[in-house]
Protein backbone atom coordinates (compact mmCIF):
# COMPACT_ATOMS: atom_id res chain seq x y z
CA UNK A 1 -14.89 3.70 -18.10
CA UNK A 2 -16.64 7.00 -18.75
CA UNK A 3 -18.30 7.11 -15.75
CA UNK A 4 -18.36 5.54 -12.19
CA UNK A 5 -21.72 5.06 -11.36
CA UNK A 6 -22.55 1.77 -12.13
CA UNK A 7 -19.48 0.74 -10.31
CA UNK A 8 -20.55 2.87 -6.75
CA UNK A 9 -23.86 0.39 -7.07
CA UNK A 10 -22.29 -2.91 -6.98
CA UNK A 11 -19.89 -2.35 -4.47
CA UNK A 12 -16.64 -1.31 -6.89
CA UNK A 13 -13.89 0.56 -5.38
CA UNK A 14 -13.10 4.03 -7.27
CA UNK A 15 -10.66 6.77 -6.56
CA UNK A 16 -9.70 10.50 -8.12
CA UNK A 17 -7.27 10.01 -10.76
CA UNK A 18 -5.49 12.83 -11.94
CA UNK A 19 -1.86 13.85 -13.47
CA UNK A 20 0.33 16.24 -11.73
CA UNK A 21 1.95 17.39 -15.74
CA UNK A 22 -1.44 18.32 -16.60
CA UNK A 23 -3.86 19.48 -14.09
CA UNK A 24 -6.99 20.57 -16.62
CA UNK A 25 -6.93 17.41 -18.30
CA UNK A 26 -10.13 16.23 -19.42
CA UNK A 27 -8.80 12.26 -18.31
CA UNK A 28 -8.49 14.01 -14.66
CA UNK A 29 -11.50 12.49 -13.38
CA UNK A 30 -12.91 9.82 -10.94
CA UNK A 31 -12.23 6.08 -12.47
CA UNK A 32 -12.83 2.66 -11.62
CA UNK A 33 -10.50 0.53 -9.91
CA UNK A 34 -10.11 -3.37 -11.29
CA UNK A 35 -7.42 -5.72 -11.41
CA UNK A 36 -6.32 -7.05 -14.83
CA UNK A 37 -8.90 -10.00 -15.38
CA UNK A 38 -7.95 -12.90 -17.17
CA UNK A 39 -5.15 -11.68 -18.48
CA UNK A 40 -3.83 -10.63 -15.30
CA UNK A 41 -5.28 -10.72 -11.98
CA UNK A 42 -2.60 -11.48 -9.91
CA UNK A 43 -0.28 -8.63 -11.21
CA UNK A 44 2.71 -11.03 -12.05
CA UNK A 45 3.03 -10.09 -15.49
CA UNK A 46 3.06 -5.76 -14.99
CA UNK A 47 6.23 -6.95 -12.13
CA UNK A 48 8.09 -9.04 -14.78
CA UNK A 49 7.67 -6.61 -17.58
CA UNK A 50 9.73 -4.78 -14.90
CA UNK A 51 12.38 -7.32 -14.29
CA UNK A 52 11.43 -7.32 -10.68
CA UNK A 53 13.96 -10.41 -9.37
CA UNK A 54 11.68 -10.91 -6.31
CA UNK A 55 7.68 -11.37 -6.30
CA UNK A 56 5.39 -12.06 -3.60
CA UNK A 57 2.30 -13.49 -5.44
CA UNK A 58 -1.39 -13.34 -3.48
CA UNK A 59 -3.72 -15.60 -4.80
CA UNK A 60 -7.08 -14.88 -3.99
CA UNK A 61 -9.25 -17.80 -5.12
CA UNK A 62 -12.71 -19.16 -4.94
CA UNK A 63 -11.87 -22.84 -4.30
CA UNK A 64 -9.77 -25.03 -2.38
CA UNK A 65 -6.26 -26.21 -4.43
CA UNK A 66 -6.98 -29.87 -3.35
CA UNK A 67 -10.50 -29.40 -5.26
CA UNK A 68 -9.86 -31.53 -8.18
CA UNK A 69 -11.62 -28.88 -10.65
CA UNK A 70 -9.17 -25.86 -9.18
CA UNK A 71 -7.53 -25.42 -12.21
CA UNK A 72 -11.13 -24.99 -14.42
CA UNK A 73 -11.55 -22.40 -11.85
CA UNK A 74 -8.75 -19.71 -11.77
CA UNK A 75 -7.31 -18.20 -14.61
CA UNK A 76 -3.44 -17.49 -13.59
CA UNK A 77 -2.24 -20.51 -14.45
CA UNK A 78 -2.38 -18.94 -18.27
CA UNK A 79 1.44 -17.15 -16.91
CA UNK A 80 2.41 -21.26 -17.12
CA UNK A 81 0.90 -22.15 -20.34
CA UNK A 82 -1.66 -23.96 -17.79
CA UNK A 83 -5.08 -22.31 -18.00
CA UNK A 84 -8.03 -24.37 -19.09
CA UNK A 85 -10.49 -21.69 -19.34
CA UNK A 86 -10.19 -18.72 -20.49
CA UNK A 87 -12.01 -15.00 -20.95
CA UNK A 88 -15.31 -16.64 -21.91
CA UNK A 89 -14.47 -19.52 -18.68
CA UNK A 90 -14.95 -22.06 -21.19
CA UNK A 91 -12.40 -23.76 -22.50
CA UNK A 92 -12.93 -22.54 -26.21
CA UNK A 93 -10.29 -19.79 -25.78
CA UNK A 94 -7.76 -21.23 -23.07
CA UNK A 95 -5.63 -21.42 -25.68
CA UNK A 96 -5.67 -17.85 -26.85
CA UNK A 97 -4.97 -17.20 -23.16
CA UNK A 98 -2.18 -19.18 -22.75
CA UNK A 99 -0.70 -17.80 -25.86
CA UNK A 100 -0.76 -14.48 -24.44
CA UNK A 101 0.09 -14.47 -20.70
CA UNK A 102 2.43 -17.66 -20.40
CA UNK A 103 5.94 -16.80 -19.48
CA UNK A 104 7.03 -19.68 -17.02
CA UNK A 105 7.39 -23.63 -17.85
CA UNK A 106 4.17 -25.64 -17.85
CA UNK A 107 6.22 -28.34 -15.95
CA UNK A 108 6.32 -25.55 -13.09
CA UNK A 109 2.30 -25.42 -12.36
CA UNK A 110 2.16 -28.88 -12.22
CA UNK A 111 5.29 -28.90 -9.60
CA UNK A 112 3.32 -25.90 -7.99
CA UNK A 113 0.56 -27.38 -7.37
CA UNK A 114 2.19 -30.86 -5.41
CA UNK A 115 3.84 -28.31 -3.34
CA UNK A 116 0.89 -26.48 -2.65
CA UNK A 117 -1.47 -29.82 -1.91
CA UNK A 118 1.96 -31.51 0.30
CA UNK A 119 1.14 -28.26 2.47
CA UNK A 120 -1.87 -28.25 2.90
CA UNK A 121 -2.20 -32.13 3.58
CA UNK A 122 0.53 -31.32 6.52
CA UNK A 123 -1.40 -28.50 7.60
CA UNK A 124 0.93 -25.72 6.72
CA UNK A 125 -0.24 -22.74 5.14
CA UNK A 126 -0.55 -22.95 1.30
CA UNK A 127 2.97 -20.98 0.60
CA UNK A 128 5.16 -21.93 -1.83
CA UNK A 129 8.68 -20.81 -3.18
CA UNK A 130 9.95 -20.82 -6.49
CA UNK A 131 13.13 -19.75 -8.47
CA UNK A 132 11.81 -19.82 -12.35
CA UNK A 133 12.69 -19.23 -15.85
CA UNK A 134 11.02 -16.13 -17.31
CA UNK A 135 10.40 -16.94 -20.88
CA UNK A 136 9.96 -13.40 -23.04
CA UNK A 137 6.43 -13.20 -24.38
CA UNK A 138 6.09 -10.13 -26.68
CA UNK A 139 2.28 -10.49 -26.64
CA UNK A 140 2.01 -9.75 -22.77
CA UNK A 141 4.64 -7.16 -22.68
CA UNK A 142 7.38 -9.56 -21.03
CA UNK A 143 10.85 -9.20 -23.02
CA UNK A 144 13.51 -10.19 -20.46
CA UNK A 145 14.91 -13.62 -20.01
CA UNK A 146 15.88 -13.88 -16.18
CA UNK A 147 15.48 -15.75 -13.07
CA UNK A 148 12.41 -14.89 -11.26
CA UNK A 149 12.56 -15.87 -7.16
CA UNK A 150 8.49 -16.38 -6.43
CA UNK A 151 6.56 -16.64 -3.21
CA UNK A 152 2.88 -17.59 -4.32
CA UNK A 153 0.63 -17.39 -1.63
CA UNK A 154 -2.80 -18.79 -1.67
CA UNK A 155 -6.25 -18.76 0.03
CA UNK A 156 -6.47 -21.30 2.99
CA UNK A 157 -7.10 -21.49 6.60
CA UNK A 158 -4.17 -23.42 8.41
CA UNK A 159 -5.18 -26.14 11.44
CA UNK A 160 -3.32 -24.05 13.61
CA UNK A 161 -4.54 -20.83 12.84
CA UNK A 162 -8.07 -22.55 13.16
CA UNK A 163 -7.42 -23.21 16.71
CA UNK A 164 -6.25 -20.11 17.85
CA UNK A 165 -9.38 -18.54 16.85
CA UNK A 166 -11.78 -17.21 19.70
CA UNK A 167 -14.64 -20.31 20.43
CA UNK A 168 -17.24 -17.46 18.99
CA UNK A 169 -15.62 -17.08 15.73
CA UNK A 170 -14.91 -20.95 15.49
CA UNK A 171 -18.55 -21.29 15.72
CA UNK A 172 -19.05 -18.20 13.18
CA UNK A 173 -16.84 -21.09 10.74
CA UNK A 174 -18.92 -23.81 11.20
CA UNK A 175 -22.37 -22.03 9.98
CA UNK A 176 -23.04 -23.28 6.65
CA UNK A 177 -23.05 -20.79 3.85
CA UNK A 178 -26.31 -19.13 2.45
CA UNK A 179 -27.30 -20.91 -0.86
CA UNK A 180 -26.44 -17.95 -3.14
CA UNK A 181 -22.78 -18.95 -2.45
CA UNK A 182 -23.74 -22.35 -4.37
CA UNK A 183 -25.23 -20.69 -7.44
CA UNK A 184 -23.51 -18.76 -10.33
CA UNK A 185 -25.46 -16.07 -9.78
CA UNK A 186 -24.26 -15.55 -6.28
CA UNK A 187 -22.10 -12.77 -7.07
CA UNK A 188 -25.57 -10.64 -7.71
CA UNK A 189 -26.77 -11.46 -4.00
CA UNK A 190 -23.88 -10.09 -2.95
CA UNK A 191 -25.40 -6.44 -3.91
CA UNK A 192 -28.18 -7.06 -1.66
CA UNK A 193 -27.07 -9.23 1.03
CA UNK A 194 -23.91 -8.45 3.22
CA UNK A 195 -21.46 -11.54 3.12
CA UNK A 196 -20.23 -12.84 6.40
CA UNK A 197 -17.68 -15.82 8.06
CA UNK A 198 -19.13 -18.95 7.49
CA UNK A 199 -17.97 -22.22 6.16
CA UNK A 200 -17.27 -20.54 3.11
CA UNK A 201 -14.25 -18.81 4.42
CA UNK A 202 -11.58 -17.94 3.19
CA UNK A 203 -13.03 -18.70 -0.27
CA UNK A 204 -14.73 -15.69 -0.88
CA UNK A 205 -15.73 -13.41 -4.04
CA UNK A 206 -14.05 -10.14 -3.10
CA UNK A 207 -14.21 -7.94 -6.02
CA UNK A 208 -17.81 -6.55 -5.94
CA UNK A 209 -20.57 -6.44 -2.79
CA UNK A 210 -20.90 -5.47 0.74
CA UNK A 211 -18.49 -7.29 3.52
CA UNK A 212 -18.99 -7.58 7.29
CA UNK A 213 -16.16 -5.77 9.38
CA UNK A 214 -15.17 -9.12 10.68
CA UNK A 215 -15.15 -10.84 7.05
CA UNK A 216 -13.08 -8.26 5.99
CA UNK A 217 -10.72 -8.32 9.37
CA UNK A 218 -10.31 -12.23 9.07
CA UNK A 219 -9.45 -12.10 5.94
CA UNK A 220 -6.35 -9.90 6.27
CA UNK A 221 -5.71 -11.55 8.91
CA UNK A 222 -5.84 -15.27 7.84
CA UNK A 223 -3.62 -13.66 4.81
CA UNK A 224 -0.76 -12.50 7.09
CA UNK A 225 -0.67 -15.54 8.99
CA UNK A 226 -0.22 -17.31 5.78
CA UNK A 227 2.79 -15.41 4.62
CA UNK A 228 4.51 -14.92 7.46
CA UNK A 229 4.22 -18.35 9.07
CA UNK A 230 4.14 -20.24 5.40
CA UNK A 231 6.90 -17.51 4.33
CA UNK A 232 9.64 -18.13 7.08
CA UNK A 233 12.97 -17.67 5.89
CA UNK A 234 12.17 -17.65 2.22
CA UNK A 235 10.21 -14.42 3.41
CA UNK A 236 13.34 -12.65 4.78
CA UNK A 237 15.21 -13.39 1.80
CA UNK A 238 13.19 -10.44 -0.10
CA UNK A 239 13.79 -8.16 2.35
CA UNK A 240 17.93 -9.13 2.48
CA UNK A 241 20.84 -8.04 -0.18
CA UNK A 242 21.86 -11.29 -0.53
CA UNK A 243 23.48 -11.77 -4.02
CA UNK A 244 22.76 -15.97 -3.51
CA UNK A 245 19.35 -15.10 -4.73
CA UNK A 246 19.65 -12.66 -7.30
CA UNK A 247 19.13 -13.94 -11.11
C-alpha cells in the first residue's frame, strides 16, 4: 500500500520499513502490516519454502472446531487440499485455492481434525502433533519433498484453565456477546466499539479494531496455556537436537 492512513483508522498495525543497503530509497517508508490472507494466514507455507523440519502452527480462528461448519469458515485447510471456500468465501474458487496452497495429504485434515475434536471432548487443550509429507507445489513457492514435524495449535479455552480463572473474570465469560458479534458486519463495529471478554472468547476477530487490556491479556494468556500444557513433551522436542525427529 501507498499509504497508511486508512489502515491507522481501522485499527491496523503499521511499522517503519526501511533497508539498511539503501537508506534513500523511495520504498523506505511506513507500510502496513497483514498476514498472508487466504493464501496464507497461518505462515506455514513462507516456513516450508524454507525447509524448516519443525513448525509450531497458531491458529487463530473465529469458531469452535467441533462447530460442524468450521471448515466453511477458515481458509488453511487449502495447505491440505481441504478448503471449501476460498478468496471470495464462497465456494466458487476453493478449488483455485487448493490448487495453489496444498502441500500436505487431504487424508491428514481429516485425521487433524478427530485429533483436535478427541481433545477437546476430553477437555485438553486443542494441540495436536503431526509428522507429514510435504508435497512440492511450484505454485506456492514449496519445492522440497521432506518430513515436516507440526504442532498446530488452535483457539479454545480448556475446563481447567476455565477454573483457574479469578470468580470476576469467570463472570466477565458468562456475559453474552453484543449482537454485532452475530452479524457479518461485525467486524465494522469493531471501529467504534471496544471488544471485551464475553462468551465470545477466545473466538475473536483480531486483525482490525480496538481491544480491552484484559481481552488482549487473556488472550495471550489462554494461548500459552494451550501450548505449553497441550504441547508437553512434543513441545520440548523442538527445542532438543534429537536426530529421532529430524526428516
Amino acid at each position: 500500500a501507498h499509504t497508511t492512513v486508512g489502515q491507522k483508522l481501522i485499527g491496523g498495525s503499521t511499522c517503519e520499513l526501511w533497508s539498511p543497503a539503501d537508506t534513500t530509497s523511495s520504498n523506505n517508508r511506513m507500510t502496513n502490516i497483514a498476514d498472508g490472507g487466504a493464501v496464507d494466514n497461518s505462515a506455514v507455507l513462507a516456513l516450508l519454502r524454507r525447509g524448516v523440519q519443525h513448525v509450531v502452527a497458531q491458529i487463530a480462528q473465529q469458531v469452535a472446531v467441533t462447530d460442524p461448519d468450521f471448515t466453511n469458515q477458515v481458509w488453511w485447510p487449502s495447505l491440505f487440499g481441504r478448503a471449501t471456500v476460498g478468496l471470495s468465501n464462497t465456494s466458487k474458487d476453493a478449488n483455485a485455492l487448493n490448487t495453489r496452497s496444498q502441500v500436505f495429504d487431504p487424508e491428514e485434515y481429516d485425521k487433524l481434525m478427530a485429533e483436535f475434536k478427541k481433545k477437546v471432548e476430553k477437555g485438553l487443550p486443542p494441540v495436536v502433533e503431526q509428522t507429514l509429507e510435504v508435497r512440492p507445489n511450484p505454485r506456492c513457492g514449496v519445492n522440497n519433498n521432506y518430513k515436516v514435524h507440526v504442532l498446530w495449535v488452535i483457539a479454545g479455552v480448556s475446563p481447567a484453565f476455565r477454573s483457574a480463572l479469578p470468580a470476576e473474570t469467570k463472570q466477565q465469560l458468562e456475559k453474552e456477546p453484543p449482537a454485532w458479534k452475530s452479524r457479518k458486519t461485525g467486524v465494522l463495529h469493531l471501529l467504534q466499539e471496544q471488544d471485551d471478554l464475553d462468551q465470545h472468547f477466545p473466538f475473536n476477530i483480531t486483525f482490525y479494531g480496538d481491544y480491552s487490556t484484559r481481552l488482549v491479556r487473556m488472550l495471550a494468556e489462554n494461548t500459552a496455556y494451550n501450548l505449553i500444557e497441550g504441547g508437553g513433551t512434543s513441545l520440548k522436542k523442538f527445542f532438543e537436537n534429537d536426530s529421532a525427529h529430524r526428516p
